[in-house]
N, C-alpha and C. Protein backbone atom coordinates (compact mmCIF):
# COMPACT_ATOMS: atom_id res chain seq x y z
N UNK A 1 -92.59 135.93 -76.68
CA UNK A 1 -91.85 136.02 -75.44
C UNK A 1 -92.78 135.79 -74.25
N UNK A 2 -94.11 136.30 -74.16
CA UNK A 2 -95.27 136.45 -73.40
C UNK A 2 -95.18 134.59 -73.27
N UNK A 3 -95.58 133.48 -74.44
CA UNK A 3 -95.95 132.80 -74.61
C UNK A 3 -94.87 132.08 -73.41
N UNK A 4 -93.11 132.10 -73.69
CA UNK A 4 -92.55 131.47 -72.94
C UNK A 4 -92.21 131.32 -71.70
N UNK A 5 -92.56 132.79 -71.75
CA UNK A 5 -92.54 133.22 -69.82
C UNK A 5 -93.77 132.19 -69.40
N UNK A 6 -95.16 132.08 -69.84
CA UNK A 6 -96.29 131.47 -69.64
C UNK A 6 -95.91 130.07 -69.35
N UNK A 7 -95.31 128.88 -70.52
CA UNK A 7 -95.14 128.11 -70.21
C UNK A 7 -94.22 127.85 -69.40
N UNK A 8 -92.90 128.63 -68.93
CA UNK A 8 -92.23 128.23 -67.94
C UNK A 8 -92.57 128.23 -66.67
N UNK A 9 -93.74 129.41 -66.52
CA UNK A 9 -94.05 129.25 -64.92
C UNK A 9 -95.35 128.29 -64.98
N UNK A 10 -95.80 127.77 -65.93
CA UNK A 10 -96.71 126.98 -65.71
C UNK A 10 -96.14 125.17 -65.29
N UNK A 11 -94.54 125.36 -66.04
CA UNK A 11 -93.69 124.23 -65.59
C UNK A 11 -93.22 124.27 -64.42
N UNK A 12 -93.22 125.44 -63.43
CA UNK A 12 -92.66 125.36 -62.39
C UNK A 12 -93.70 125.67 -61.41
N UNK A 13 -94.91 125.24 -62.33
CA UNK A 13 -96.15 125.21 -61.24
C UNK A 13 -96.33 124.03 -60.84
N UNK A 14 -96.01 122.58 -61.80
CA UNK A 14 -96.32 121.41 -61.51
C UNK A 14 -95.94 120.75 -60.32
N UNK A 15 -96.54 119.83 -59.97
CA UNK A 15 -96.70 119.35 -58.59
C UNK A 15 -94.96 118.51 -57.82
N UNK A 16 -94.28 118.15 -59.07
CA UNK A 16 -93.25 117.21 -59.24
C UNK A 16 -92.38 118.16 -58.73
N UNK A 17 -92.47 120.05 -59.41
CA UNK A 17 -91.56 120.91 -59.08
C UNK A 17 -91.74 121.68 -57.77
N UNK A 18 -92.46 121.68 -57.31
CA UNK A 18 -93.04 121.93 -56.25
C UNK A 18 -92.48 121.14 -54.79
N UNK A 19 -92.72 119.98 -55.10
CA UNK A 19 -92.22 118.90 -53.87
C UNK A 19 -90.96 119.22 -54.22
N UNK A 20 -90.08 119.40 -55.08
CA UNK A 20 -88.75 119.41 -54.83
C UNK A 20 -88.39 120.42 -54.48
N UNK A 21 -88.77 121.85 -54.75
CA UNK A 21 -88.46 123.17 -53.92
C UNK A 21 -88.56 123.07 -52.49
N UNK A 22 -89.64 122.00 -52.20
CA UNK A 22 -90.21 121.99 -51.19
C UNK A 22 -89.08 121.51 -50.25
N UNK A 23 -88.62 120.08 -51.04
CA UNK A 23 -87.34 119.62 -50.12
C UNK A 23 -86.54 119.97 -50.26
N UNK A 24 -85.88 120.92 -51.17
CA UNK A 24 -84.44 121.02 -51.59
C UNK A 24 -84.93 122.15 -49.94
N UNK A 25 -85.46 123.18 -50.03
CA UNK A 25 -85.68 124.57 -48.57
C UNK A 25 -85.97 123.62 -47.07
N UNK A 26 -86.62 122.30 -46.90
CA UNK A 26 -86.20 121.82 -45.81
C UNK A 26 -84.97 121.50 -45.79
N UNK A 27 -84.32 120.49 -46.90
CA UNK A 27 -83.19 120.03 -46.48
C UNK A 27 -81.99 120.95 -46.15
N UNK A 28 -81.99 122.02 -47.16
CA UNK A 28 -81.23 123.20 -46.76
C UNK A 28 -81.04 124.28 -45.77
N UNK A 29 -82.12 123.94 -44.96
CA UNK A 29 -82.75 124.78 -43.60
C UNK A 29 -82.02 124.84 -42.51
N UNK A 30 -81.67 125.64 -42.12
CA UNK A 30 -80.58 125.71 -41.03
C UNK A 30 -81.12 124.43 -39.77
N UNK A 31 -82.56 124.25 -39.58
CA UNK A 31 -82.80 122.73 -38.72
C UNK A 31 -82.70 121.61 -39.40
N UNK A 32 -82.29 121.46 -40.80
CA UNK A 32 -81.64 119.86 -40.97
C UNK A 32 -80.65 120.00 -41.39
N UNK A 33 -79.55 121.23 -41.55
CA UNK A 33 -78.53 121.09 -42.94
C UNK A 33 -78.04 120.12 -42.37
N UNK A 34 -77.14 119.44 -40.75
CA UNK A 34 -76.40 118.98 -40.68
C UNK A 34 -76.93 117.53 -40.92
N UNK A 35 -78.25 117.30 -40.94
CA UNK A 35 -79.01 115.68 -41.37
C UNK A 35 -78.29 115.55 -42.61
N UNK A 36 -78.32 116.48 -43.67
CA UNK A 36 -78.63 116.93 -45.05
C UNK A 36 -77.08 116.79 -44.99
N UNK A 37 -76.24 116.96 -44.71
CA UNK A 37 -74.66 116.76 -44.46
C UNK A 37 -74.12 115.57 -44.58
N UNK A 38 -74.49 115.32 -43.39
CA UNK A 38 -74.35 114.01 -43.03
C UNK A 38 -74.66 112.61 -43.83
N UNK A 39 -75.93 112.76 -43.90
CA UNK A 39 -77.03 111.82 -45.25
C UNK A 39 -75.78 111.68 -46.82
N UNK A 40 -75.61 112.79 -47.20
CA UNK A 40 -74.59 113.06 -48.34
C UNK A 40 -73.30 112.87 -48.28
N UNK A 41 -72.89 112.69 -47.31
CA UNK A 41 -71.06 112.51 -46.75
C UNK A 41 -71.58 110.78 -46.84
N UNK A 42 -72.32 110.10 -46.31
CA UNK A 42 -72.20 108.92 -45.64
C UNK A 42 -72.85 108.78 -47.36
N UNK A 43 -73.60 108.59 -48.15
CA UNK A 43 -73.76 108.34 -49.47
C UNK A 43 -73.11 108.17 -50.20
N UNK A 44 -72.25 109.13 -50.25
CA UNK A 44 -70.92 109.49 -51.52
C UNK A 44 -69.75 108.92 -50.86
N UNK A 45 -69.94 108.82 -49.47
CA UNK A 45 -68.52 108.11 -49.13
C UNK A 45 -68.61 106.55 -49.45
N UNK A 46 -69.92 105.83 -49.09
CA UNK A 46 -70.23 104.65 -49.76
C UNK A 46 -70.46 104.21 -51.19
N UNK A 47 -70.60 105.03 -51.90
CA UNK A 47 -70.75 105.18 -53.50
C UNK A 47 -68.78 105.06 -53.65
N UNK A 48 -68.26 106.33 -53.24
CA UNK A 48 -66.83 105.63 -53.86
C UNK A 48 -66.26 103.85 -53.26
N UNK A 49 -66.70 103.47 -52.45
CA UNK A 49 -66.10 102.24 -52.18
C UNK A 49 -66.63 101.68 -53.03
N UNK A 50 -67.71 101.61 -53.30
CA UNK A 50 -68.84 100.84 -54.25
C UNK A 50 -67.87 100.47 -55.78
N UNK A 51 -67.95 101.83 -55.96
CA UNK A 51 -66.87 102.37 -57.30
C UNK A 51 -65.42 101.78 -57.32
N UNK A 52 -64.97 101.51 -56.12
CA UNK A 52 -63.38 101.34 -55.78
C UNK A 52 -63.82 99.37 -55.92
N UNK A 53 -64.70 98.62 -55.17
CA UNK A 53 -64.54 97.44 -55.18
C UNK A 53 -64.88 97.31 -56.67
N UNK A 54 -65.93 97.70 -57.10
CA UNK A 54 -65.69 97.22 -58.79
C UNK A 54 -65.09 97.19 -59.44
N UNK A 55 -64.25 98.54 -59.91
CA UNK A 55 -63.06 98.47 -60.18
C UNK A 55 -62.13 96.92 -59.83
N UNK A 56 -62.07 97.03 -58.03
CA UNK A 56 -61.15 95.83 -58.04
C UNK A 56 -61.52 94.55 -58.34
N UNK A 57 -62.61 94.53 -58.73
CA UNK A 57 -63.35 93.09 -59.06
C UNK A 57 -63.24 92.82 -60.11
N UNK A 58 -62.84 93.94 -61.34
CA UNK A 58 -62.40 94.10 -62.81
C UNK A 58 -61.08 94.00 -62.77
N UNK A 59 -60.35 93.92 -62.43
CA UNK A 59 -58.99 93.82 -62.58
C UNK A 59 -58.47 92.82 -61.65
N UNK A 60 -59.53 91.96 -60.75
CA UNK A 60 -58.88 90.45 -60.61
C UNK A 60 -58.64 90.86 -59.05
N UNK A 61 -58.17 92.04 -58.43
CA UNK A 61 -57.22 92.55 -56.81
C UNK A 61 -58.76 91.73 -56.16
N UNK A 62 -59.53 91.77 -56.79
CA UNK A 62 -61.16 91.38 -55.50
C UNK A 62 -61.89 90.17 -56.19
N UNK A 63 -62.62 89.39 -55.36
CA UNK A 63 -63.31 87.93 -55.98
C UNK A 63 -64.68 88.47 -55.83
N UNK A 64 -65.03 89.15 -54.56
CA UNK A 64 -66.82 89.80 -54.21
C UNK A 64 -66.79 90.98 -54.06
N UNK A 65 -67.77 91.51 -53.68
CA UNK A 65 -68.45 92.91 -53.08
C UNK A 65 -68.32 92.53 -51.60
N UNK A 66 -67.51 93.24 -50.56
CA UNK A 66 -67.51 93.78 -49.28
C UNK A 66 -68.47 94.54 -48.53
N UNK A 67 -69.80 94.08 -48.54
CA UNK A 67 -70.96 94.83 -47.93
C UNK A 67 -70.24 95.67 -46.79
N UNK A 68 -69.89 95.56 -45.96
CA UNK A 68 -68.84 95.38 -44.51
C UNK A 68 -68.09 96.89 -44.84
N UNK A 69 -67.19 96.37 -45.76
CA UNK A 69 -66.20 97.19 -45.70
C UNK A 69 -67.24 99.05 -46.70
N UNK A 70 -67.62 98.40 -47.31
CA UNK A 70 -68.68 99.74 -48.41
C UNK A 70 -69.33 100.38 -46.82
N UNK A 71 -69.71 99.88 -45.94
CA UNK A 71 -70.69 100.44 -44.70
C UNK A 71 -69.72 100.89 -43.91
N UNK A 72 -68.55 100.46 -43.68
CA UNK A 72 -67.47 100.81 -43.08
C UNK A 72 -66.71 102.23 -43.60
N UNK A 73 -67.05 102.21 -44.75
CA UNK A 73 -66.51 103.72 -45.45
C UNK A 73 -67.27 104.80 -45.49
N UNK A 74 -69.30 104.22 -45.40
CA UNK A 74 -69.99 105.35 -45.33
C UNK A 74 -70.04 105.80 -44.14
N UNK A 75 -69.51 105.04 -43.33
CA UNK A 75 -69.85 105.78 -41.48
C UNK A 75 -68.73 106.44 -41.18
N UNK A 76 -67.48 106.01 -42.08
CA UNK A 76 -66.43 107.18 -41.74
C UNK A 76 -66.73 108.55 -42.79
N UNK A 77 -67.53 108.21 -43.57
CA UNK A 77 -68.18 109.61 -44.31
C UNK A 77 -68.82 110.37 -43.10
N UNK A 78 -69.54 109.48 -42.25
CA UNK A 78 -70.42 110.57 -41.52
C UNK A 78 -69.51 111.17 -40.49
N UNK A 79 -68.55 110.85 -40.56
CA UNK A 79 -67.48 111.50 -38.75
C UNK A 79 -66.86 112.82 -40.18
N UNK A 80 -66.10 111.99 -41.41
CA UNK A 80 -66.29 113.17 -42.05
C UNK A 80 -67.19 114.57 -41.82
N UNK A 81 -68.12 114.04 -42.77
CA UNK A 81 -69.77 114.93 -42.94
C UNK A 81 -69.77 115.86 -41.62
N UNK A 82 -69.46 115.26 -40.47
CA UNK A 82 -69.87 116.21 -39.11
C UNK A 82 -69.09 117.15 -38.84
N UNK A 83 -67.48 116.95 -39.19
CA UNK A 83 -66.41 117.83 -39.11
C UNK A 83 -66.57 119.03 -40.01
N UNK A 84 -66.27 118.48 -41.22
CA UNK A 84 -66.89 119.61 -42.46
C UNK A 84 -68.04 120.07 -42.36
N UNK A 85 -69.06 120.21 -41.83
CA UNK A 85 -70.46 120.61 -41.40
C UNK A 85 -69.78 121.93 -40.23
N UNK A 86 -69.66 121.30 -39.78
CA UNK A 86 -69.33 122.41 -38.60
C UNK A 86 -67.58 123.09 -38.77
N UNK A 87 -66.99 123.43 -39.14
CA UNK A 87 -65.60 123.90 -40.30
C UNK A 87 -66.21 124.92 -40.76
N UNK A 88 -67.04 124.39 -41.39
CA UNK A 88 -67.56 125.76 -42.53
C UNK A 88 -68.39 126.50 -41.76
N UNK A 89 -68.83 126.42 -41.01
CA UNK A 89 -70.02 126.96 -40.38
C UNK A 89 -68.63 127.68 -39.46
N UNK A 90 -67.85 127.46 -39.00
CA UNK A 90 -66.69 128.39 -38.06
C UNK A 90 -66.23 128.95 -39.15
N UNK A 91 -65.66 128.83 -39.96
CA UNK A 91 -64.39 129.45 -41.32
C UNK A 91 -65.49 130.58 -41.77
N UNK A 92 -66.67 130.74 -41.66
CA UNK A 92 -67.99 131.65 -42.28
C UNK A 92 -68.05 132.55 -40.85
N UNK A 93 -68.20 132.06 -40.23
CA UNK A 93 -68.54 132.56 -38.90
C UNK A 93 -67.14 133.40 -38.22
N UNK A 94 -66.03 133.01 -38.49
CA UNK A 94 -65.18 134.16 -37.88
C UNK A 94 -64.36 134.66 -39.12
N UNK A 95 -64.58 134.56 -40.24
CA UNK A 95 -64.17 134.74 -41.81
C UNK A 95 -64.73 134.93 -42.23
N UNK A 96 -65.83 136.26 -42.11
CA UNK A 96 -67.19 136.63 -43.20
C UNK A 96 -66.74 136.79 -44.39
N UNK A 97 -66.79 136.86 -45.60
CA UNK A 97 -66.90 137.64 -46.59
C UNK A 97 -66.42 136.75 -48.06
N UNK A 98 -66.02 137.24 -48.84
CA UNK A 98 -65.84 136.17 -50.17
C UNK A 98 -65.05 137.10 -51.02
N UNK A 99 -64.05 137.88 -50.11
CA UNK A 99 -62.73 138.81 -50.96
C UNK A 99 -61.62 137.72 -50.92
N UNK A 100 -60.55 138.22 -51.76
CA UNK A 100 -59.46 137.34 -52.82
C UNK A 100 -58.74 136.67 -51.38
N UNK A 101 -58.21 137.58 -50.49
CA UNK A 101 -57.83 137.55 -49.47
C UNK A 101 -58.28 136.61 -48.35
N UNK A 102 -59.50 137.00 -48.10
CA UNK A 102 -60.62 135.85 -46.86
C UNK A 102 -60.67 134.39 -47.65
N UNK A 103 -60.45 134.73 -48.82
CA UNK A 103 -60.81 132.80 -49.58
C UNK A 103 -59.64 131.80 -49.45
N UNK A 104 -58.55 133.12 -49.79
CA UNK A 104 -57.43 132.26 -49.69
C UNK A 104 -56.84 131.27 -48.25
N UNK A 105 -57.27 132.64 -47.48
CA UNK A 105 -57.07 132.14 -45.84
C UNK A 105 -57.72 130.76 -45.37
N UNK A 106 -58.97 131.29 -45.43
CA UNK A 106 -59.81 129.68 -45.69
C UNK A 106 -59.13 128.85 -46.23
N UNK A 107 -58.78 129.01 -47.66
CA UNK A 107 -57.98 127.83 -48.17
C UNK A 107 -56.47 126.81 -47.19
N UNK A 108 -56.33 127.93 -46.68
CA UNK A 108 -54.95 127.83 -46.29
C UNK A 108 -55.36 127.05 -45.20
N UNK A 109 -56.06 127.70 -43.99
CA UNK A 109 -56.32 127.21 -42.55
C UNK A 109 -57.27 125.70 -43.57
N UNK A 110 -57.83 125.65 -44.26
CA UNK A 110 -58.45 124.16 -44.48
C UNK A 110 -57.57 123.05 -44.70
N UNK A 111 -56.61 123.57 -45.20
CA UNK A 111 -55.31 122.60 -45.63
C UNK A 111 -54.77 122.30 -45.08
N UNK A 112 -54.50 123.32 -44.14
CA UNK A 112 -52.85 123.32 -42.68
C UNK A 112 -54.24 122.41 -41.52
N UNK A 113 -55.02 122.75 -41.31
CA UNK A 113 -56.37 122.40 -39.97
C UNK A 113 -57.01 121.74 -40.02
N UNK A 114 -58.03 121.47 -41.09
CA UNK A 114 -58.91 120.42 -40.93
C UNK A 114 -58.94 119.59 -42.01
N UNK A 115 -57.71 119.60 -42.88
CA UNK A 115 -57.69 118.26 -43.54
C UNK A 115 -57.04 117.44 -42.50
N UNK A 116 -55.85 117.19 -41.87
CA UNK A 116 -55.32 116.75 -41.38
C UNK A 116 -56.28 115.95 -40.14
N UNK A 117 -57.18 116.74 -39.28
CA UNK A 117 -58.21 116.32 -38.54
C UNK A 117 -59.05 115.26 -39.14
N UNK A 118 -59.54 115.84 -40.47
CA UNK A 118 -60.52 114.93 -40.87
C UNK A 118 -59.72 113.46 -41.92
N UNK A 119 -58.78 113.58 -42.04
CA UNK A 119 -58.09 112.29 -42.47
C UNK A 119 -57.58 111.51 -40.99
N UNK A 120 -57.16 112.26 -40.47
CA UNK A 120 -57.41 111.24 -38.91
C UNK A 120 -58.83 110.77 -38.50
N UNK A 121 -59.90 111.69 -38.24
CA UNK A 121 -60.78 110.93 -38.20
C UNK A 121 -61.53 110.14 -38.89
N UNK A 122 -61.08 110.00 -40.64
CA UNK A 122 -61.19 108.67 -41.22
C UNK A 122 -60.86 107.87 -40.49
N UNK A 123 -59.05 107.73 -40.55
CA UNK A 123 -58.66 106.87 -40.06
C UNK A 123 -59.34 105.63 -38.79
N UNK A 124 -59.14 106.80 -37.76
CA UNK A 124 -59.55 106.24 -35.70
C UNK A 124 -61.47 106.00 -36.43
N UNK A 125 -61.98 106.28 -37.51
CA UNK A 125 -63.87 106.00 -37.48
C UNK A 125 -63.05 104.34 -38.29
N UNK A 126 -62.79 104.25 -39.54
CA UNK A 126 -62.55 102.92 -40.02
C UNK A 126 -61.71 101.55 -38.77
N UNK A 127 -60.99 102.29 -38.21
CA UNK A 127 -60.16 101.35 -36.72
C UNK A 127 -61.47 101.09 -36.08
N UNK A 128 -62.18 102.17 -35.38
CA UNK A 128 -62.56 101.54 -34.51
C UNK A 128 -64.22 100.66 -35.32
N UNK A 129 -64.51 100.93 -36.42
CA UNK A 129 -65.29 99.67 -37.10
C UNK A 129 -64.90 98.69 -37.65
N UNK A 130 -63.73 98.59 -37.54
CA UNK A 130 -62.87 97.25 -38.15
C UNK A 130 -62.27 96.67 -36.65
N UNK A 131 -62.61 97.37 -35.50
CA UNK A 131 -62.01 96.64 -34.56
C UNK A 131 -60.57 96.41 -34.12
N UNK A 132 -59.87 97.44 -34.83
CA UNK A 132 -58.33 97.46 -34.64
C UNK A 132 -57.81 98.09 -33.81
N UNK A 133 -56.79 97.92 -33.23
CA UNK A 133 -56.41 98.37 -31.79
C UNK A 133 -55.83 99.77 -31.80
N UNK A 134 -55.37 100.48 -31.08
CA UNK A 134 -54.78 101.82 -31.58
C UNK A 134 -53.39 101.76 -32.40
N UNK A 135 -52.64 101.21 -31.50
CA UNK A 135 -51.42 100.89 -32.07
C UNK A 135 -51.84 100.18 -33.80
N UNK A 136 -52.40 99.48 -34.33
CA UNK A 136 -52.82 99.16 -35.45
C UNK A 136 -53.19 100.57 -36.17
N UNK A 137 -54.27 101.26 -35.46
CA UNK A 137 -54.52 102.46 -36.38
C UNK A 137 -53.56 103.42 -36.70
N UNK A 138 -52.49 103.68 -35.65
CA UNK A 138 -51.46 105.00 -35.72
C UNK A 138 -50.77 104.19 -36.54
N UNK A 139 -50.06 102.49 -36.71
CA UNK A 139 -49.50 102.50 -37.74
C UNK A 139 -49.62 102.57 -39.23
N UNK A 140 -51.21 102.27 -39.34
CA UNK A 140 -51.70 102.65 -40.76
C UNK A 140 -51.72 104.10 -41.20
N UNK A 141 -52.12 105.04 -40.29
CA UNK A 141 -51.72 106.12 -40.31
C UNK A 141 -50.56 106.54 -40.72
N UNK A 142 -49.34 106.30 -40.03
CA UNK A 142 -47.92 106.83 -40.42
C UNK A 142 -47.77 106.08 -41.67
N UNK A 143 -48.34 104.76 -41.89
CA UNK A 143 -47.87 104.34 -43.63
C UNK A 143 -48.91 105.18 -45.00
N UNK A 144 -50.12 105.24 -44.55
CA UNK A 144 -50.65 105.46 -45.22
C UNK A 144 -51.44 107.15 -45.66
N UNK A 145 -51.70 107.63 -44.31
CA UNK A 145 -52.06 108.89 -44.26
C UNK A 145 -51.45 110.35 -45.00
N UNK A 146 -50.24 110.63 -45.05
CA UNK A 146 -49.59 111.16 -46.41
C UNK A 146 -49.94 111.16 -47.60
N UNK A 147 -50.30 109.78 -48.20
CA UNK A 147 -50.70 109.59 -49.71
C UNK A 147 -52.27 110.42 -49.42
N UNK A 148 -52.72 110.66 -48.58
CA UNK A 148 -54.56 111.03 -48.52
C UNK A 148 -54.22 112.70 -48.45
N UNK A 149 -53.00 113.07 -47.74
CA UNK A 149 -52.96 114.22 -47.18
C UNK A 149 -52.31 115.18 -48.64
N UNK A 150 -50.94 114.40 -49.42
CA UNK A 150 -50.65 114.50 -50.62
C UNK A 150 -51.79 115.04 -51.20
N UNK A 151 -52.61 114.28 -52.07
CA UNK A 151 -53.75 114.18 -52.65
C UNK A 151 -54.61 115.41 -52.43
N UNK A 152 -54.95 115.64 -51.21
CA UNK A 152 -55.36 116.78 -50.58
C UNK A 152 -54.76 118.12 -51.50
N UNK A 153 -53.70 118.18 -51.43
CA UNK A 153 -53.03 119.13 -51.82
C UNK A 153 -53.14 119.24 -53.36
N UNK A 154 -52.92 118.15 -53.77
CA UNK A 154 -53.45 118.52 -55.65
C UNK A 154 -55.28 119.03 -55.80
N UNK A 155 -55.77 118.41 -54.72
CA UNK A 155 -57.47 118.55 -55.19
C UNK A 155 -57.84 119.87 -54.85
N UNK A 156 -58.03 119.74 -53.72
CA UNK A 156 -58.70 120.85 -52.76
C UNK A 156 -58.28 121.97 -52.68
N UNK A 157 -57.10 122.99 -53.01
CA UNK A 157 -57.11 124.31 -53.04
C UNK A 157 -57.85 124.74 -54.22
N UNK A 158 -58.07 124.51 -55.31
CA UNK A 158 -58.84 124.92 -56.64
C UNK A 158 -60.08 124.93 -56.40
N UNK A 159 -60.21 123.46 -55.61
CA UNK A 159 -62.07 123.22 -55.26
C UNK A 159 -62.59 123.95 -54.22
N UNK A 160 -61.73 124.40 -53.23
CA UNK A 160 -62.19 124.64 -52.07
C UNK A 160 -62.26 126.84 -52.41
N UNK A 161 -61.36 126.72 -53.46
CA UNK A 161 -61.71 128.53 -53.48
C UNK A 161 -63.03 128.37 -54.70
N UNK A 162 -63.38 127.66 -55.35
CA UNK A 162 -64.76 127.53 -55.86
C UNK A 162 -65.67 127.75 -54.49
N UNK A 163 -65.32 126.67 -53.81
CA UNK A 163 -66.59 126.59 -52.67
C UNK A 163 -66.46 127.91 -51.88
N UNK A 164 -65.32 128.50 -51.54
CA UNK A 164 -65.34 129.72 -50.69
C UNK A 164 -65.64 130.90 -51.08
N UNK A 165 -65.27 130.97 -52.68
CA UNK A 165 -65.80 132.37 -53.38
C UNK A 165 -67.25 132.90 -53.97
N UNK A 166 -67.49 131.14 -54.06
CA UNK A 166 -68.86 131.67 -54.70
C UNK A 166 -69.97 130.95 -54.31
N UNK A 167 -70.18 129.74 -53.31
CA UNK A 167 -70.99 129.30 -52.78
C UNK A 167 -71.44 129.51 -51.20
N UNK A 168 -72.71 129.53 -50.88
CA UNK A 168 -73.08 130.01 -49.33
C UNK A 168 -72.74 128.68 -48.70
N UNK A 169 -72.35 128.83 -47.32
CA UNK A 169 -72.09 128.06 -46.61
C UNK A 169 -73.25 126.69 -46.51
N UNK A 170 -74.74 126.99 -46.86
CA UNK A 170 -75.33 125.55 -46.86
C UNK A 170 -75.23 124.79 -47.73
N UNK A 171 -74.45 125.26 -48.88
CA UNK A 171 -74.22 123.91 -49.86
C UNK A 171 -72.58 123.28 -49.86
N UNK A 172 -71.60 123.59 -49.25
CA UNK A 172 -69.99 123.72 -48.78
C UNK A 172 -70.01 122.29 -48.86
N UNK A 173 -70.47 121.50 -48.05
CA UNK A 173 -70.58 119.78 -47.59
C UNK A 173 -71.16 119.19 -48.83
N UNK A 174 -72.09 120.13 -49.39
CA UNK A 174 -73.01 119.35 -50.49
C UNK A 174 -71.87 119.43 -51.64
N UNK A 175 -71.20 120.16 -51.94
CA UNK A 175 -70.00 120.42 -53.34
C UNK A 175 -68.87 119.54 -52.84
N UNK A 176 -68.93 120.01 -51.51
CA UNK A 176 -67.23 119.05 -51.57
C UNK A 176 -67.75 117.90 -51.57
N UNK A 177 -68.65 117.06 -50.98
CA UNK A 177 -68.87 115.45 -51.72
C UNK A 177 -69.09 114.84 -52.73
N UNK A 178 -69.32 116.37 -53.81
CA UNK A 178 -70.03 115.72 -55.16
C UNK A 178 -68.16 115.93 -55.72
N UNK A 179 -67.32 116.74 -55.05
CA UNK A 179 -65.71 117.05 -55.67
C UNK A 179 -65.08 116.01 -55.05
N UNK A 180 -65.03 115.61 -53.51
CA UNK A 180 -65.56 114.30 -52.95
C UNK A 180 -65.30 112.65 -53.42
N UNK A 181 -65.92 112.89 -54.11
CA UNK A 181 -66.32 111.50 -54.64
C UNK A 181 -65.22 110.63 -55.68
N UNK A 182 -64.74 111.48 -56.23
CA UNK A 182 -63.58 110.75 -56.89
C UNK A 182 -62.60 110.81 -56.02
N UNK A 183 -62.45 111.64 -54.91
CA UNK A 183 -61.31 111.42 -53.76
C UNK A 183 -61.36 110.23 -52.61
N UNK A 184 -62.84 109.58 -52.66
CA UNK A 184 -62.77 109.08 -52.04
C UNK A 184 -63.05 107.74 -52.50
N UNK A 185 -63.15 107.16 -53.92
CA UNK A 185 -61.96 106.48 -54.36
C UNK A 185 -61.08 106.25 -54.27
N UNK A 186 -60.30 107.22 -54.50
CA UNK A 186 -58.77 106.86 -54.07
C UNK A 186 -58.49 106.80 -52.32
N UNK A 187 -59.11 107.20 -51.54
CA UNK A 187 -59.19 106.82 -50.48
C UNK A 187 -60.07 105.25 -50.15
N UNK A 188 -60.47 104.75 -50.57
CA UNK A 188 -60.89 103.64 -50.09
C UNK A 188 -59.88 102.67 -51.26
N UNK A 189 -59.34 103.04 -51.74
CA UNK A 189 -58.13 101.93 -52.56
C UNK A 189 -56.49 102.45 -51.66
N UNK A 190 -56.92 103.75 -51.31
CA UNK A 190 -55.46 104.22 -50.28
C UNK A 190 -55.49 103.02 -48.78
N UNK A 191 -56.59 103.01 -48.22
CA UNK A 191 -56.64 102.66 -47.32
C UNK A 191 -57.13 101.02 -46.90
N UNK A 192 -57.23 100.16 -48.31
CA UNK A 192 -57.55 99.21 -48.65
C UNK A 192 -56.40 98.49 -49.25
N UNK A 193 -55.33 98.84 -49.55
CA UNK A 193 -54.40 98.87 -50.38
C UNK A 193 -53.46 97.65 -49.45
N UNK A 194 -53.11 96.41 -49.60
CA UNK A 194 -52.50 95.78 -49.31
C UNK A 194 -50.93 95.41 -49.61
N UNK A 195 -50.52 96.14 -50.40
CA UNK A 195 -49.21 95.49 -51.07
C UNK A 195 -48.24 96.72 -50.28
C-alpha cells in the first residue's frame, strides 16, 4: 500500500502534471474564468458547426466546408459564453446554496430568463455577422427560434440541476459546453436549415 501511495505521488510530481495543475488554477481563477469561458463557448460552438457541415457534406445537403459560416457560429458562442459567464455568477450570487429547492429555482429562472436571452443573442450575433438586416433577423427568429427554445426544454433541466447541485460556479460554462456541444449541432443545422 506504502509502495502505491509512493508511486502515485511520484506521478503527480512529474513536470507534465504539474504544468497542468498549473493551468487548469490559472484558467479557473476568478482573473481569467471569463477568458476561460469564453475561449470554450467560442471552441465548442465552432466544433459543432464543424460536426454539423460534415455531416452535411455526407449526406449530399453541402458540396464544401464553410470556413465563414464555422467562424460565424464560434463568435456567436462567445456572445453566448459572456451571457452564461455572468448568469451563473448572478443565479450563485443571489441563490446561494445547492438545496432541492434553490436548484430547482435556478432551473426554472434559466429556462423562463436566460435561455430565451441567449437564443436571441445567437440569433442578432449570427445577423449581424452575416450582415442581415433586422427585419431579416426577427424573421428568422419567429420561424426558427422555438425549435432552439423546444430543444432547450428536453436538454437542459436534467443538465442544468447536474450543474446546479453539484458543481461550483467556475466550471457551470465549462459543463454546459461540453452538454453544449451536441446542442449546438442541432443549432447550427436549426439555423442553417433551408427548406
Amino acid at each position: 500500500m506504502i509502495a502505491i501511495r509512493t508511486a502515485l505521488r511520484s506521478i503527480g510530481q512529474t513536470g507534465a502534471v504539474k504544468k497542468l495543475k498549473s493551468f487548469h488554477r490559472t484558467a479557473f481563477s476568478d482573473k481569467y474564468l471569463l477568458i476561460t469561458n469564453v475561449t470554450i463557448s467560442l471552441s465548442l460552438s465552432t466544433t459543432g458547426d464543424v460536426i454539423e457541415q460534415q455531416y452535411e457534406k455526407y449526406s449530399g445537403e453541402l458540396e464544401k466546408w464553410d470556413k465563414r459560416r464555422s467562424m460565424n457560429m464560434g463568435l456567436s458562442g462567445v456572445s453566448v459564453g459572456v451571457i452564461c459567464h455572468y448568469w451563473y455568477k448572478f443565479l450563485d450570487r443571489r441563490m446561494p446554496g445547492r438545496g432541492l429547492r434553490t436548484v430547482v429555482q435556478k432551473i426554472a429562472l434559466d429556462q423562463f430568463i436566460c435561455s430565451p436571452v441567449y437564443i436571441s443573442a445567437f440569433f442578432v450575433t449570427l445577423g449581424v455577422l452575416e450582415k442581415k438586416t433586422r427585419q431579416e433577423v426577427w424573421e428568422e427568429m419567429k420561424e426558427k427560434a422555438w425549435k432552439l427554445y423546444a430543444a432547450e426544454w428536453a436538454i437542459w433541466p436534467p443538465a442544468q440541476f447536474v450543474n446546479f447541485y453539484w458543481l461550483p460556479t467556475k466550471y457551470r460554462v465549462f459543463y454546459d459546453n461540453i452538454i453544449s456541444l451536441g446542442y449546438d449541432i442541432y443549432a447550427s443545422q436549426v439555423i442553417h436549415d433551408t427548406s
